[in-house]
Protein backbone atom coordinates (compact mmCIF):
# COMPACT_ATOMS: atom_id res chain seq x y z
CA UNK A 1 168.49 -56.19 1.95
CA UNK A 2 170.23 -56.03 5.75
CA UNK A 3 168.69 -57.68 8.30
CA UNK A 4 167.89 -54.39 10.17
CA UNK A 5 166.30 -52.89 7.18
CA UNK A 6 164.28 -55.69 6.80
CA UNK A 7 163.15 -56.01 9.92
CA UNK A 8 162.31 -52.04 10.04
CA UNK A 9 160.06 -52.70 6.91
CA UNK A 10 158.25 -55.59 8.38
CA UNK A 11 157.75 -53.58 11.68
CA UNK A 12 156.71 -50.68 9.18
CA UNK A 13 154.11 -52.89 7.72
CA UNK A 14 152.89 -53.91 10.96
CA UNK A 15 152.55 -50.47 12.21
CA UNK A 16 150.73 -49.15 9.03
CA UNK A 17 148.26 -52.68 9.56
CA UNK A 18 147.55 -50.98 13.36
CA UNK A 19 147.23 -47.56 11.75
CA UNK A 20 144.46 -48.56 9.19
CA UNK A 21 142.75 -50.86 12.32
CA UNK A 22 142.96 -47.73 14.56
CA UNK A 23 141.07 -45.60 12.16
CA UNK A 24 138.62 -47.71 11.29
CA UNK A 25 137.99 -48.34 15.20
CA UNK A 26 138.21 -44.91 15.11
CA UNK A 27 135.18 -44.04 13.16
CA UNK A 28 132.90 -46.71 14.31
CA UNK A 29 133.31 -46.11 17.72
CA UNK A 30 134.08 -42.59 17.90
CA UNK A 31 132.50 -41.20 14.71
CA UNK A 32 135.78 -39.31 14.30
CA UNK A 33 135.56 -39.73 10.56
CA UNK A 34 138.54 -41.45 8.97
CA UNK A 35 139.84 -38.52 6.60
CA UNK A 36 139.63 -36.35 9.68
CA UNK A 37 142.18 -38.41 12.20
CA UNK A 38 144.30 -39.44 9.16
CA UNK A 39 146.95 -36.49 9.73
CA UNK A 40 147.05 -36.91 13.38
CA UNK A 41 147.47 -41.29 12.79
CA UNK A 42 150.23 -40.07 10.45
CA UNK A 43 151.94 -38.06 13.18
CA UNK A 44 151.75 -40.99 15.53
CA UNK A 45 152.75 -43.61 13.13
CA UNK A 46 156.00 -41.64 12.45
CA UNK A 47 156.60 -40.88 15.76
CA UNK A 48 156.61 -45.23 15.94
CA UNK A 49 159.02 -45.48 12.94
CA UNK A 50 161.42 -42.76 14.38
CA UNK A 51 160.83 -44.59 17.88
CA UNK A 52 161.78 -48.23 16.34
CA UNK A 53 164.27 -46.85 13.96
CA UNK A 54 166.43 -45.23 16.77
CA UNK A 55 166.13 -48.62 19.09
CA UNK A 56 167.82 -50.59 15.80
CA UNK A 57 169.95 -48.40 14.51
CA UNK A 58 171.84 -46.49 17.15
CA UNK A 59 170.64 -47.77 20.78
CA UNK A 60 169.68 -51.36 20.90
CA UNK A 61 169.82 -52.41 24.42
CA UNK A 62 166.90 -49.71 25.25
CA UNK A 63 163.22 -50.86 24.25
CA UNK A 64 161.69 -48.78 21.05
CA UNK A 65 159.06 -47.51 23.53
CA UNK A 66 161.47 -45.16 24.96
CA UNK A 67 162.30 -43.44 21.92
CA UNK A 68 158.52 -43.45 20.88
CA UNK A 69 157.23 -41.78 24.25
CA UNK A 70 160.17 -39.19 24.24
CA UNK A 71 159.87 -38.24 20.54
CA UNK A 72 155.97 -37.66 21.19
CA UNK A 73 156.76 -35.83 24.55
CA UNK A 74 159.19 -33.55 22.38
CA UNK A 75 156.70 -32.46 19.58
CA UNK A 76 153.98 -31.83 21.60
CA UNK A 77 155.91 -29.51 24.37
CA UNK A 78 154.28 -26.29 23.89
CA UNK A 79 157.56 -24.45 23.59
CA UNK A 80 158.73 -26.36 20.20
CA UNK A 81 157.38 -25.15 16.62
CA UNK A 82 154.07 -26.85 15.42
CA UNK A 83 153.04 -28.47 18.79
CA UNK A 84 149.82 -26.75 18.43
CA UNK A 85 148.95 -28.69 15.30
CA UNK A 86 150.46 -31.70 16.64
CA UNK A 87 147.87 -31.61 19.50
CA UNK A 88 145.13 -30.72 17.77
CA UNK A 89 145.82 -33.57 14.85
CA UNK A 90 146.44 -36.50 17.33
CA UNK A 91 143.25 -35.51 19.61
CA UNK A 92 141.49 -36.36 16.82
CA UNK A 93 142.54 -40.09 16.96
CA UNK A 94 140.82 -41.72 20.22
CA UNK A 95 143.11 -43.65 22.58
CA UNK A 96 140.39 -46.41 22.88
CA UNK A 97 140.86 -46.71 19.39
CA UNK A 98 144.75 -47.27 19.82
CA UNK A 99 144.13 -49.87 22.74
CA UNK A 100 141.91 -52.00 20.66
CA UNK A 101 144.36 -53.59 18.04
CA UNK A 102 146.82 -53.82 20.47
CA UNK A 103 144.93 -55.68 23.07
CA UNK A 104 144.13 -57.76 20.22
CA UNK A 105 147.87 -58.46 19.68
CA UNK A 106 148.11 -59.48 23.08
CA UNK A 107 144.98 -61.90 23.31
CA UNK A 108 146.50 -63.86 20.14
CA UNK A 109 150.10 -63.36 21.42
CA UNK A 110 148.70 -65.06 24.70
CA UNK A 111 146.63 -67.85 22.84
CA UNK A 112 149.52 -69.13 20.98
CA UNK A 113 151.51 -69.53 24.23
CA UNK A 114 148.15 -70.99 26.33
CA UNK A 115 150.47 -74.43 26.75
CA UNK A 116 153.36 -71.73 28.92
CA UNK A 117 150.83 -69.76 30.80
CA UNK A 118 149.14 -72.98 32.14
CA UNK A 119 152.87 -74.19 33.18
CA UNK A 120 152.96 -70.72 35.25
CA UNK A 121 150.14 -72.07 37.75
CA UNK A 122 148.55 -70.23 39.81
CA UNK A 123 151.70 -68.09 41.22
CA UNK A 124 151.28 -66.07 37.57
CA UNK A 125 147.56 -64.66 38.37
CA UNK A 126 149.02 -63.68 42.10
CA UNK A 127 151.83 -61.87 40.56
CA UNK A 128 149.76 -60.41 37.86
CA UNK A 129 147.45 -59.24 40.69
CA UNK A 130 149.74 -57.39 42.22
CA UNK A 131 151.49 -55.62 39.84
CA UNK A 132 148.32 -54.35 38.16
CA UNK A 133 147.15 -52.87 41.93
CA UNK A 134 150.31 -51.83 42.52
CA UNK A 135 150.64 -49.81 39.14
CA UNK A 136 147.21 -48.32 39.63
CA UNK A 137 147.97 -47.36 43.06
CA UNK A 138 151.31 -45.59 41.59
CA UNK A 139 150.00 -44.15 38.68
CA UNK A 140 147.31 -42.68 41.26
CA UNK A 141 149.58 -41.32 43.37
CA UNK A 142 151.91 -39.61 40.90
CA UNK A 143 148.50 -38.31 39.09
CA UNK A 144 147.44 -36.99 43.02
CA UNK A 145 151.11 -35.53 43.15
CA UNK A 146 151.25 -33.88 39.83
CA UNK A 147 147.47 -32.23 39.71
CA UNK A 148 148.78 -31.16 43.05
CA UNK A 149 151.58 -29.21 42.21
CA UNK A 150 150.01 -27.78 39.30
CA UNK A 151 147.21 -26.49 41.71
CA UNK A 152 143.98 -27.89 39.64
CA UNK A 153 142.91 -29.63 42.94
C-alpha cells in the first residue's frame, strides 16, 4: 500500500473514531438520538474524506480544511440539488457535539508537548491573548457587516 493511501486510511479511521465520539456526545448532551444524526454525521464525515483526499492527492501545499469548508459550502448552497436534505440531516448533529472530541485532541496534543509550551514563557499566553480578542473582535465585525447587508438588523 502507497504511502498516501495509507495515510488516507489512517486519517479515515481517525475521522470515523470522531464520528462515533460526536454521536454519542450527541445524544447525551443533546438527546438528538444516535440513529437520527447518523445520516447527517455521514454527510459530514464524507465531506472530511473528500476534504483530506483532495489536500493529498491533487493540492498539497493548501491545508485539508480548505477543501472541507468549500465542499460543505457547495452542498449546502440552496441553488445545488439536495441542499435541502443536506441541511436538514447535518442540523441534526449539534456543533457542541463536534467541538468536544476535538478539543479533546487538542488538550492531549498540548499535554504531550507541556515540556515546549513551558519553553514559550510567558510571551506565548500574550500572543495567545491577542489573537483570540482579535479574532472575536473580527469575527464580530464581519457578523455586524454581513447581518447588515442582509437587513435582519
Amino acid at each position: 500500500m502507497t504511502t498516501k493511501r495509507q495515510n488516507l486510511l489512517e486519517s479515515v479511521v481517525v475521522l470515523i473514531i470522531v464520528s462515533v465520539m460526536t454521536l454519542i456526545g450527541n445524544q447525551a448532551g443533546f438527546d438528538n438520538g444516535i440513529i437520527e444524526a447518523l445520516p447527517g454525521m455521514g454527510i459530514l464525515l464524507l465531506l472530511c474524506i473528500a476534504g483530506i483526499a483532495t489536500n493529498m492527492f491533487v493540492f498539497r501545499k493548501i491545508p485539508s480544511v480548505l477543501f472541507v469548508i468549500t465542499y460543505g459550502v457547495i452542498v449546502t448552497l440552496p441553488g445545488f440539488p439536495f441542499s435541502d436534505a443536506v441541511n436538514a440531516y447535518v442540523a441534526k448533529v449539534h456543533f457542541l457535539a463536534l467541538t468536544t472530541p476535538i478539543l479533546a485532541y487538542a488538550g492531549v496534543a498540548i499535554g504531550k508537548d507541556l515540556d515546549a509550551f513551558k519553553k514559550s514563557g510567558w510571551r506565548i499566553v500574550v500572543v495567545s491573548l491577542f489573537v483570540m480578542t482579535s479574532t472575536y473582535i473580527a469575527s464580530a465585525a464581519i457578523s455586524q457587516g454581513v447581518l447588515k447587508f442582509m437587513g435582519d438588523i
